[in-house]
C-alpha atoms as a PDB file:
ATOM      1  CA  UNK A   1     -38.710   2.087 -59.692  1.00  0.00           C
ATOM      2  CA  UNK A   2     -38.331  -0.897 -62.264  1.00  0.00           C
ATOM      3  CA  UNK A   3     -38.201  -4.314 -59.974  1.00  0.00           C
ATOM      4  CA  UNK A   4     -36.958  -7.728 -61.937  1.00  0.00           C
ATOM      5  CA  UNK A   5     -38.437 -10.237 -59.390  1.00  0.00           C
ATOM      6  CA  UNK A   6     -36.844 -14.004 -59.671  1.00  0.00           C
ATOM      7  CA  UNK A   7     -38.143 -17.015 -59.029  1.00  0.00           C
ATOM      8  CA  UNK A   8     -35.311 -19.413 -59.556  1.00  0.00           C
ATOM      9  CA  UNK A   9     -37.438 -21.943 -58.219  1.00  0.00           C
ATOM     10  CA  UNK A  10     -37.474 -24.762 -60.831  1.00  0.00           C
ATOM     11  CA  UNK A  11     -41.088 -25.291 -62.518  1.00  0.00           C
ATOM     12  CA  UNK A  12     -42.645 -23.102 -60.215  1.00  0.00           C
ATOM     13  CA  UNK A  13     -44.376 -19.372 -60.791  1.00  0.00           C
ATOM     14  CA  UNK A  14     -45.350 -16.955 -58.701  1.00  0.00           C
ATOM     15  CA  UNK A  15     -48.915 -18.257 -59.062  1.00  0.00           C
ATOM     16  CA  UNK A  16     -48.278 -21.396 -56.814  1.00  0.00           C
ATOM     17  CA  UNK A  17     -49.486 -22.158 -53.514  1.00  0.00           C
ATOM     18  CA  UNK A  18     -45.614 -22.514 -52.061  1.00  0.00           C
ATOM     19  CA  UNK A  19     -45.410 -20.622 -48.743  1.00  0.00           C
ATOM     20  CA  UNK A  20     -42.150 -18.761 -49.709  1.00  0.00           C
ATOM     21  CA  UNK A  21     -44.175 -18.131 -53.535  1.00  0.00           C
ATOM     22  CA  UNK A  22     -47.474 -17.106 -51.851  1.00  0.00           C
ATOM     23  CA  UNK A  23     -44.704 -14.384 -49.851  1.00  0.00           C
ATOM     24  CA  UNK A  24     -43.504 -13.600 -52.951  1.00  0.00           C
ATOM     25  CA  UNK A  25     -47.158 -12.584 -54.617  1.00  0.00           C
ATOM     26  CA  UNK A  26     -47.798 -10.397 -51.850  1.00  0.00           C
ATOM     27  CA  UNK A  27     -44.483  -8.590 -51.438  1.00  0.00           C
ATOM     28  CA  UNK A  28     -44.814  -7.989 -54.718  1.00  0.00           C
ATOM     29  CA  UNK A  29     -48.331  -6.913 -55.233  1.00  0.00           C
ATOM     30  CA  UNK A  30     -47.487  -4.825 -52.123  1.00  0.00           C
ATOM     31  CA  UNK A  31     -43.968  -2.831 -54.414  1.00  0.00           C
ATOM     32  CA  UNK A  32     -47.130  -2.563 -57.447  1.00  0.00           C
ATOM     33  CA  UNK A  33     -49.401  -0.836 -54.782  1.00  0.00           C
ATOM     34  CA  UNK A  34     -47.277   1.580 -53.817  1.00  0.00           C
ATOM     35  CA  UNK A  35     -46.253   2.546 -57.424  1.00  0.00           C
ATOM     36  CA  UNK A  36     -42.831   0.596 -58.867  1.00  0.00           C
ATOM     37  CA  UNK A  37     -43.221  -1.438 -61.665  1.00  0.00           C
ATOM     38  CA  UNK A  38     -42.291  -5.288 -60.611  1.00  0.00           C
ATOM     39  CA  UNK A  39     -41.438  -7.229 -63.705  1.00  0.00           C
ATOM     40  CA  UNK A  40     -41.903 -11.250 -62.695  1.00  0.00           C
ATOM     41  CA  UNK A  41     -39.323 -13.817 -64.176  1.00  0.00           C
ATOM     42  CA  UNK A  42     -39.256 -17.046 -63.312  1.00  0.00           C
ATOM     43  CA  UNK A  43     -37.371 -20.769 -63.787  1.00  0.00           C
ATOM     44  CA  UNK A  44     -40.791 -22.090 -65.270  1.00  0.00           C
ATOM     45  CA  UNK A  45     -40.475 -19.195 -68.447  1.00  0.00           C
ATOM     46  CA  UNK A  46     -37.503 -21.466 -69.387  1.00  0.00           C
ATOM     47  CA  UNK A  47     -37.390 -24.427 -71.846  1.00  0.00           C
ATOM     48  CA  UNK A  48     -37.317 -27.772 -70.186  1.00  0.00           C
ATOM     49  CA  UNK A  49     -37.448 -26.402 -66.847  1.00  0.00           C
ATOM     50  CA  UNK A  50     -39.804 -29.433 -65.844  1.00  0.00           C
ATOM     51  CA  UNK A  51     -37.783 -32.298 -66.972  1.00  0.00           C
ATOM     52  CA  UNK A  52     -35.353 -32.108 -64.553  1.00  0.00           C
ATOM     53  CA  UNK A  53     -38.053 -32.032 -61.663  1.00  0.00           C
ATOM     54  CA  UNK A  54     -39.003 -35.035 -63.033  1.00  0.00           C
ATOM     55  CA  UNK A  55     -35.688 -36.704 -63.741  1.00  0.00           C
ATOM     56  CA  UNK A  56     -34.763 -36.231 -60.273  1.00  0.00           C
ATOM     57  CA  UNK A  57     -38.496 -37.072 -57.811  1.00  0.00           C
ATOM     58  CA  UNK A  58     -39.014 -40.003 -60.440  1.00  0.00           C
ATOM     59  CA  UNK A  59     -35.521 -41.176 -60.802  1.00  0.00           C
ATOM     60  CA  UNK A  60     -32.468 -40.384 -59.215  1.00  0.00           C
ATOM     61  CA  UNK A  61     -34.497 -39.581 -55.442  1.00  0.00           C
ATOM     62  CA  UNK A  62     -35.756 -43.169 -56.054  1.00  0.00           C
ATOM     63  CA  UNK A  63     -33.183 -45.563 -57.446  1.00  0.00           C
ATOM     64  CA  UNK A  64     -29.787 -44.108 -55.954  1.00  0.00           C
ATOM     65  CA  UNK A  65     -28.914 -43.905 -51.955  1.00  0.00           C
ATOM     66  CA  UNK A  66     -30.200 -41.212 -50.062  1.00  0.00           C
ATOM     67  CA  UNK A  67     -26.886 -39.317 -49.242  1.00  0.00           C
ATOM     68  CA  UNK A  68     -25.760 -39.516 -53.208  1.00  0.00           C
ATOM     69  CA  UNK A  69     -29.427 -38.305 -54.321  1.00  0.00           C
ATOM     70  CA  UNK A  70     -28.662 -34.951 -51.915  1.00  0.00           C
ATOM     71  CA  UNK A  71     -25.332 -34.386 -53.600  1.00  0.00           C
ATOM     72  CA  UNK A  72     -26.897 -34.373 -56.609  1.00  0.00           C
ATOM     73  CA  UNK A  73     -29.739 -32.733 -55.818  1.00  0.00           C
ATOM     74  CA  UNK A  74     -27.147 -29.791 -54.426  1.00  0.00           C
ATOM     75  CA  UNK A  75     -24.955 -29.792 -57.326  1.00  0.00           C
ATOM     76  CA  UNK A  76     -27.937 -29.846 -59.851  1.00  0.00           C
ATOM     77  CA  UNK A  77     -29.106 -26.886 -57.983  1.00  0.00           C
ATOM     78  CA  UNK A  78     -25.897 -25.200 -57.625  1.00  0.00           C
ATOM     79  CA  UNK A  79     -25.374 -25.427 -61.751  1.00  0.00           C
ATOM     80  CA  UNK A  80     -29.138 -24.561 -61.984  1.00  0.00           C
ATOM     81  CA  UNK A  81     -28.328 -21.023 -60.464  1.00  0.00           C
ATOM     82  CA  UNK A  82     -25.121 -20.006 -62.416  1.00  0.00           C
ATOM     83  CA  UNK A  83     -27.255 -20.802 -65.938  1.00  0.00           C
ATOM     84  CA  UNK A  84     -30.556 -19.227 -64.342  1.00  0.00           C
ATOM     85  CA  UNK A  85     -28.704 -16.629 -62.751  1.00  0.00           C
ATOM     86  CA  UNK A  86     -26.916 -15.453 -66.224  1.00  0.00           C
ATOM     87  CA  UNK A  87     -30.564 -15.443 -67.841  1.00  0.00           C
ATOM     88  CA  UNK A  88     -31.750 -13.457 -65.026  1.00  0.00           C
ATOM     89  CA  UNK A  89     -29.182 -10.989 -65.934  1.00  0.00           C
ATOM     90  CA  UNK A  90     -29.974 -10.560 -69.951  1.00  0.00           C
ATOM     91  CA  UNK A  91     -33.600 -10.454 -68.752  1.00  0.00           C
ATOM     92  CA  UNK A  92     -32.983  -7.958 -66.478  1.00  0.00           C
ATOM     93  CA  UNK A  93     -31.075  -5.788 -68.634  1.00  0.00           C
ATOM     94  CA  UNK A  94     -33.506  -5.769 -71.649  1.00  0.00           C
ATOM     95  CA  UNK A  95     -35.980  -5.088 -69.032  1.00  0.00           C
ATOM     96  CA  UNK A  96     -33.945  -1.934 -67.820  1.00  0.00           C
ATOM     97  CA  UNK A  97     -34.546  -3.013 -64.265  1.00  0.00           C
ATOM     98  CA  UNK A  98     -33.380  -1.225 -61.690  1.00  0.00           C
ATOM     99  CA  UNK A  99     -33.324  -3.676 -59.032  1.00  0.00           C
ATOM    100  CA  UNK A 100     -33.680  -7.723 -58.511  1.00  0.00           C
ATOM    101  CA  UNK A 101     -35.432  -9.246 -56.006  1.00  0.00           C
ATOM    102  CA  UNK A 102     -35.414 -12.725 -55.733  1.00  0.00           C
ATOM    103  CA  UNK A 103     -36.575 -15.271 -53.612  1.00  0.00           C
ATOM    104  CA  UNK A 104     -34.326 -17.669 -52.240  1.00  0.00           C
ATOM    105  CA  UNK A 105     -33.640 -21.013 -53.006  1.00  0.00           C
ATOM    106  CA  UNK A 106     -31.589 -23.487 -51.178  1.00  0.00           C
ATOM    107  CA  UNK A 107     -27.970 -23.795 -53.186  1.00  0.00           C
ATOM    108  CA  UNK A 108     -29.185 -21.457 -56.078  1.00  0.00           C
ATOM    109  CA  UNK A 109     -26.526 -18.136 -56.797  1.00  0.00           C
ATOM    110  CA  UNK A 110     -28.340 -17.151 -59.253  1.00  0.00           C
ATOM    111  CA  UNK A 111     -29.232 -13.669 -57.681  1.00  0.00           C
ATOM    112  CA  UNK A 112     -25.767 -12.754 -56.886  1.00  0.00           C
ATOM    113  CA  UNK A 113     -24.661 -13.794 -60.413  1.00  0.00           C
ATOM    114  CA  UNK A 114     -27.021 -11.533 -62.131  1.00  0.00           C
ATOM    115  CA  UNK A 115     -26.430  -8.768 -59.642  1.00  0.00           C
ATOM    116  CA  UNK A 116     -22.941  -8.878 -60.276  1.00  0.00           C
ATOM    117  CA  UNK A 117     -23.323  -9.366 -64.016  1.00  0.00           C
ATOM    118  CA  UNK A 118     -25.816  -6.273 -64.410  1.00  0.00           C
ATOM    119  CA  UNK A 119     -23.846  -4.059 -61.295  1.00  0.00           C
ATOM    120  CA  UNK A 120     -28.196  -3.585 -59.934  1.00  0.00           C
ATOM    121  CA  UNK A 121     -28.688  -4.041 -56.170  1.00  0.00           C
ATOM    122  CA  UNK A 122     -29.831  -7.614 -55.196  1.00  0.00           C
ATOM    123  CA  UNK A 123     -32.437  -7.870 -52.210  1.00  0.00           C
ATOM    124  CA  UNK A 124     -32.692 -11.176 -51.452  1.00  0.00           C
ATOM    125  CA  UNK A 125     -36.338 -12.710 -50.097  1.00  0.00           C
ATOM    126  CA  UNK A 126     -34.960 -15.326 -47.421  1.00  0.00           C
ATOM    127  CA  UNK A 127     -37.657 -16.906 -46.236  1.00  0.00           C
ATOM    128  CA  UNK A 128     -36.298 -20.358 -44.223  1.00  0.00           C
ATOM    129  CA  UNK A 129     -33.186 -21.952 -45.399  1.00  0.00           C
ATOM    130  CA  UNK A 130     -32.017 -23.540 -42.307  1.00  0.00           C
ATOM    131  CA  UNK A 131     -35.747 -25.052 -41.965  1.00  0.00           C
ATOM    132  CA  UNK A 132     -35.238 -26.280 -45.146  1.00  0.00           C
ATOM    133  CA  UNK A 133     -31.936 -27.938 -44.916  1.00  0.00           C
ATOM    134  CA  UNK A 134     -33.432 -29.342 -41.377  1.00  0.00           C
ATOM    135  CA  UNK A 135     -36.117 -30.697 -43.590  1.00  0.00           C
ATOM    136  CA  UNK A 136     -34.434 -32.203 -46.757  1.00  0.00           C
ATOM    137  CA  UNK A 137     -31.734 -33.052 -45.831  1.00  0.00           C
ATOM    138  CA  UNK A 138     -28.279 -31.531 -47.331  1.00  0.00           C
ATOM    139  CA  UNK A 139     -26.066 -33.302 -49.951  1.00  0.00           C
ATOM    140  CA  UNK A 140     -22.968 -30.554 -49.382  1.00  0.00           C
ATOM    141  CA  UNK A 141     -23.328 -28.311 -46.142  1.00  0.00           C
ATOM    142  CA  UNK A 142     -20.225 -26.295 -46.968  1.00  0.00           C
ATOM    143  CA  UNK A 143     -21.692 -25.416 -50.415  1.00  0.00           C
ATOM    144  CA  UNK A 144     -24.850 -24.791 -48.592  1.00  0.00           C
ATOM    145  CA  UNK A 145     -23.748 -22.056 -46.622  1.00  0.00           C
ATOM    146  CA  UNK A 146     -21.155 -20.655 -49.128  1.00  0.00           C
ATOM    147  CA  UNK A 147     -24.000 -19.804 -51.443  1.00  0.00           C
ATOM    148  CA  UNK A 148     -26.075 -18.314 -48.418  1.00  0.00           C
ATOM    149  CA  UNK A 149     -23.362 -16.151 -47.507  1.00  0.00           C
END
């Protein structure tokens, strides 16, 4: 089977020492080993995906209240998905996949977008959003757990 695995995570490949991206290598290498093909696309293949890291750790975390920065963080992520998540889906089509697997990212639909964009299955690679939101922090809860469900 032909596998499109995403990494919507923004900057990051599946060559990073991230828990949930270290989980990703060896699910992955685990689908090569027993024989599918598992095509890797990820947020850092895209133009300028590091300038918005940037913009917001160096500026807008810094300079603008705490509760505002979240929001924006959220909504930056949220917009982030839809335009990753249409990518996704070209990529996956010229790449005749014939499933996506993607590993999750707080606020991101990207996954669902391109799975309903290309009709393929989506498995989704949850590895600890409400640790996460415990963690950060969360801008828009509701939004939150619209996009996980």
């Amino acid at each position: 089977m032909k596998i499109v695995w995403s990494l919507p995570v923004r900057g990051e490949t599946l060559s990073s020492s991230r828990g949930d991206l270290v989980r990703a290598q060896q699910l992955s290498a685990a689908l090569e080993s027993a024989g599918h093909e598992v095509v890797t696309l990820s947020d850092a293949q895209r133009p300028g995906s590091s300038v918005t890291i940037g913009a917001y750790r160096k500026g807008i975390r810094l300079i603008l209240p705490r509760r505002l920065a979240l929001i924006l963080r959220d909504l930056g992520r949220w917009l982030h998905g839809l335009r990753y998540g249409a990518w996704l889906a070209r990529a996956a089509k010229r790449s005749d996949a014939q499933l996506i697997v993607e590993t999750q990212v707080a606020f991101s639909p990207s996954g669902a977008v391109a799975a309903k964009r290309t009709g393929l299955p989506l498995v989704l690679d949850v590895c600890s959003p409400s640790a996460e939101e415990e963690l950060f922090g969360v801008g828009l809860p509701r939004l939150a757990r619209a996009v996980q469900r």
